[in-house]
C-alpha atoms as a PDB file:
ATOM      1  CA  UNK A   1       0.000   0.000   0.000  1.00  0.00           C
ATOM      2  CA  UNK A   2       0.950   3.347  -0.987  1.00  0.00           C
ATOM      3  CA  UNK A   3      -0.277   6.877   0.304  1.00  0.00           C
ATOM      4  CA  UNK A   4      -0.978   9.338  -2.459  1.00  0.00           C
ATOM      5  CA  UNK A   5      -1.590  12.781  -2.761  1.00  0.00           C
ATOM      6  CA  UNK A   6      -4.130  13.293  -5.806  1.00  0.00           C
ATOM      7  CA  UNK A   7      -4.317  16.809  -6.965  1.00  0.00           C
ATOM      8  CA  UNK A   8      -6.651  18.285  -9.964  1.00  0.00           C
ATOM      9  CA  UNK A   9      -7.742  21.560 -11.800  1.00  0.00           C
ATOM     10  CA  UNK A  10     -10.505  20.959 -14.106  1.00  0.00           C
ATOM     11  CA  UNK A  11     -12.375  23.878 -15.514  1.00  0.00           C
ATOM     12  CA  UNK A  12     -15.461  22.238 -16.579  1.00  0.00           C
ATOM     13  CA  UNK A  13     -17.977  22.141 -13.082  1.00  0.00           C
ATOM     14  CA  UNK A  14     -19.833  19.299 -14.200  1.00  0.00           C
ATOM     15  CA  UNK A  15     -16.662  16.696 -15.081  1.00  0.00           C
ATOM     16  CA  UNK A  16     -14.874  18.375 -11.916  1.00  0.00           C
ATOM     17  CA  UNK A  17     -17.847  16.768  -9.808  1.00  0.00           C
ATOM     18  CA  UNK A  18     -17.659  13.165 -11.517  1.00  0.00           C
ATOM     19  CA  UNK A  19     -13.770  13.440 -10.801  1.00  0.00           C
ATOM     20  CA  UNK A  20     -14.473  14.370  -7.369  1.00  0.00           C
ATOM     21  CA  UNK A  21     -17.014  12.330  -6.779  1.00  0.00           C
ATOM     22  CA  UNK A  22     -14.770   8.952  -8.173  1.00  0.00           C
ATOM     23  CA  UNK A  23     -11.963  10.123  -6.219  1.00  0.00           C
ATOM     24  CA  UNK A  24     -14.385  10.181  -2.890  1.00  0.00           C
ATOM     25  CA  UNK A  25     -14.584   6.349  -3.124  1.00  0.00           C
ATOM     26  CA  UNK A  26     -10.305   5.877  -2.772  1.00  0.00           C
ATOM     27  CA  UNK A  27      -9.523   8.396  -0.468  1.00  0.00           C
ATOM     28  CA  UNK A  28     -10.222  11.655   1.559  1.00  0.00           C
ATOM     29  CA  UNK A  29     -11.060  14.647   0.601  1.00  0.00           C
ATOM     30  CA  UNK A  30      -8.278  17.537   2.248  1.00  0.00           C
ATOM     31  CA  UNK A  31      -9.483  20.376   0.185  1.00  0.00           C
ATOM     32  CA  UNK A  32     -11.501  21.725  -2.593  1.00  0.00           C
ATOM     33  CA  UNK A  33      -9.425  19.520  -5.190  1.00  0.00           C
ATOM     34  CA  UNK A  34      -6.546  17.826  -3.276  1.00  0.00           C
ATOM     35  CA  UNK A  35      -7.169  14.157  -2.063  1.00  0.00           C
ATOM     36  CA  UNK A  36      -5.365  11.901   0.023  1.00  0.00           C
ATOM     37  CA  UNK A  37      -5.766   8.647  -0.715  1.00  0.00           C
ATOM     38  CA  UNK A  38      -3.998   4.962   0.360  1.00  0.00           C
ATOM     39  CA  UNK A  39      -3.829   2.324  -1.910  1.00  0.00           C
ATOM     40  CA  UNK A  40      -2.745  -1.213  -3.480  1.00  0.00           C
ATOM     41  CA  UNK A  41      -1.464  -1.142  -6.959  1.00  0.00           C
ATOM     42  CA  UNK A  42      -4.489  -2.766  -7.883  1.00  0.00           C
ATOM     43  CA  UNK A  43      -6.175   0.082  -6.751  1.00  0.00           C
ATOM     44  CA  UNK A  44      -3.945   2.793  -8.155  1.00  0.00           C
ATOM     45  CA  UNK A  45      -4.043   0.998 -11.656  1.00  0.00           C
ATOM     46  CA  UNK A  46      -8.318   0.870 -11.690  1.00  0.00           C
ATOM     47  CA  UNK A  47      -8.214   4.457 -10.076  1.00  0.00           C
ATOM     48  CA  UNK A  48      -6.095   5.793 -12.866  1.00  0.00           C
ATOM     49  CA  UNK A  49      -8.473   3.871 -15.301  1.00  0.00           C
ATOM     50  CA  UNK A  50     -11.640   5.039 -14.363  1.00  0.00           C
ATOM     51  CA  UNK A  51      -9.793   8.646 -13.916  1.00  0.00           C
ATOM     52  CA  UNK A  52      -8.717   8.504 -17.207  1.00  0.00           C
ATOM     53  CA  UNK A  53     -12.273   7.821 -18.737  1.00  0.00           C
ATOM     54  CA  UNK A  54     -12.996  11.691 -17.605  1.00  0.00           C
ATOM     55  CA  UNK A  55      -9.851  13.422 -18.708  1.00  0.00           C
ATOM     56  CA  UNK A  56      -9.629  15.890 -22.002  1.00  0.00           C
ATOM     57  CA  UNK A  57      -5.400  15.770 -21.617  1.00  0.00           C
ATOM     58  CA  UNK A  58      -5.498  19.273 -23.147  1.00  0.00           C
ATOM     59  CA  UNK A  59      -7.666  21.201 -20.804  1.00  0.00           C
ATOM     60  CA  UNK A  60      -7.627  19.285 -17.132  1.00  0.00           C
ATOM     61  CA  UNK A  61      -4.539  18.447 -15.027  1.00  0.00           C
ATOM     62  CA  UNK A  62      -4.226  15.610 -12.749  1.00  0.00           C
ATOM     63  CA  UNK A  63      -1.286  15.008 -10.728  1.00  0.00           C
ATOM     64  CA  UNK A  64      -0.380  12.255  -8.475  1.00  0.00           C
ATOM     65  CA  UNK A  65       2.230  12.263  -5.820  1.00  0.00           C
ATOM     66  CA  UNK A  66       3.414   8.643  -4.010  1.00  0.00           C
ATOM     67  CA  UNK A  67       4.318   9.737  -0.577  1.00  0.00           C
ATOM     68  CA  UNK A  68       6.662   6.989   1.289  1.00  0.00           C
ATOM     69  CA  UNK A  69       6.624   6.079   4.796  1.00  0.00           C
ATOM     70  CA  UNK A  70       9.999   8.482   5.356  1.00  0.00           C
ATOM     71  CA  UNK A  71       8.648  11.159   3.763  1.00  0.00           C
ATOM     72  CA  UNK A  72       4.849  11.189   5.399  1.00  0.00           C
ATOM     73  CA  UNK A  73       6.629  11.408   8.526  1.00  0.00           C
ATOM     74  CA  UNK A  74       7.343  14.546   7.489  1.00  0.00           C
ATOM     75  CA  UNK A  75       4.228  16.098   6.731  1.00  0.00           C
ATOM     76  CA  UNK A  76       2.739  19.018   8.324  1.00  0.00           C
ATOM     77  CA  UNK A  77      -0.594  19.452   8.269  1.00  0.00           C
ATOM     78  CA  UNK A  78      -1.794  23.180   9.997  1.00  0.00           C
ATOM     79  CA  UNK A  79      -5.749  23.124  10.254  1.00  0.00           C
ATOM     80  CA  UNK A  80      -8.058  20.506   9.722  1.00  0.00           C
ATOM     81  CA  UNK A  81      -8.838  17.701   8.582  1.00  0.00           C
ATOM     82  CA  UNK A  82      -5.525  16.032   9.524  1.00  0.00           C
ATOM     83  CA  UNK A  83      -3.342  13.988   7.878  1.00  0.00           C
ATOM     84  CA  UNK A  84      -4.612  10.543   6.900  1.00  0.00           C
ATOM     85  CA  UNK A  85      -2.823   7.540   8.880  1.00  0.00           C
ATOM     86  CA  UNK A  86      -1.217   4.865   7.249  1.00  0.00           C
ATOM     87  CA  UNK A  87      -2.863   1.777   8.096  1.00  0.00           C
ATOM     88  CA  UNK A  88      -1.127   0.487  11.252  1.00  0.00           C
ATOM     89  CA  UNK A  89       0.034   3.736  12.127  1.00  0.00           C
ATOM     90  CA  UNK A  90      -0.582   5.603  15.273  1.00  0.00           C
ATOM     91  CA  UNK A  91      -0.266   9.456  15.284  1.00  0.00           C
ATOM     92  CA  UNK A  92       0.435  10.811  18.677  1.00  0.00           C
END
């Protein structure tokens, strides 16, 4: 399992819903168009997929950013929500 930081900019409302709305069933939702999301590479592979269905590679931008276990240690979150856990991971 990987933790991912899924980030978008799509200028049509109505696709920038379905994208939202598809990206609601992987992950959490941090802010208006930034998700956080842990998954198998099963999961990546059908989320990129079914992402991809929805995507006019000229106009919208997707990004995806793999996050390792060093590195989420890192993260500073200021606000809420918090950061999502890693399963089997305890924040203190």
């Amino acid at each position: 399992m990987l933790f991912y930081i899924i980030v978008y900019d799509i200028p049509d409302d109505k696709k920038c819903k379905k994208i939202s709305n598809l990206l609601e069933g992987y992950g959490q939702r941090v802010q208006y168009s930034v998700f956080e999301c842990i998954l198998n590479q099963r999961q990546y592979d059908e989320l990129k997929k079914r992402l991809r269905k929805h995507i006019n590679f000229s106009q919208d931008s997707l990004r995806f950013y793999p996050v390792t276990q060093h590195t989420f240690k890192q993260i500073e979150t200021w606000g809420e929500p918090s950061v999502t856990q890693l399963p089997g991971s305890t924040i203190i």
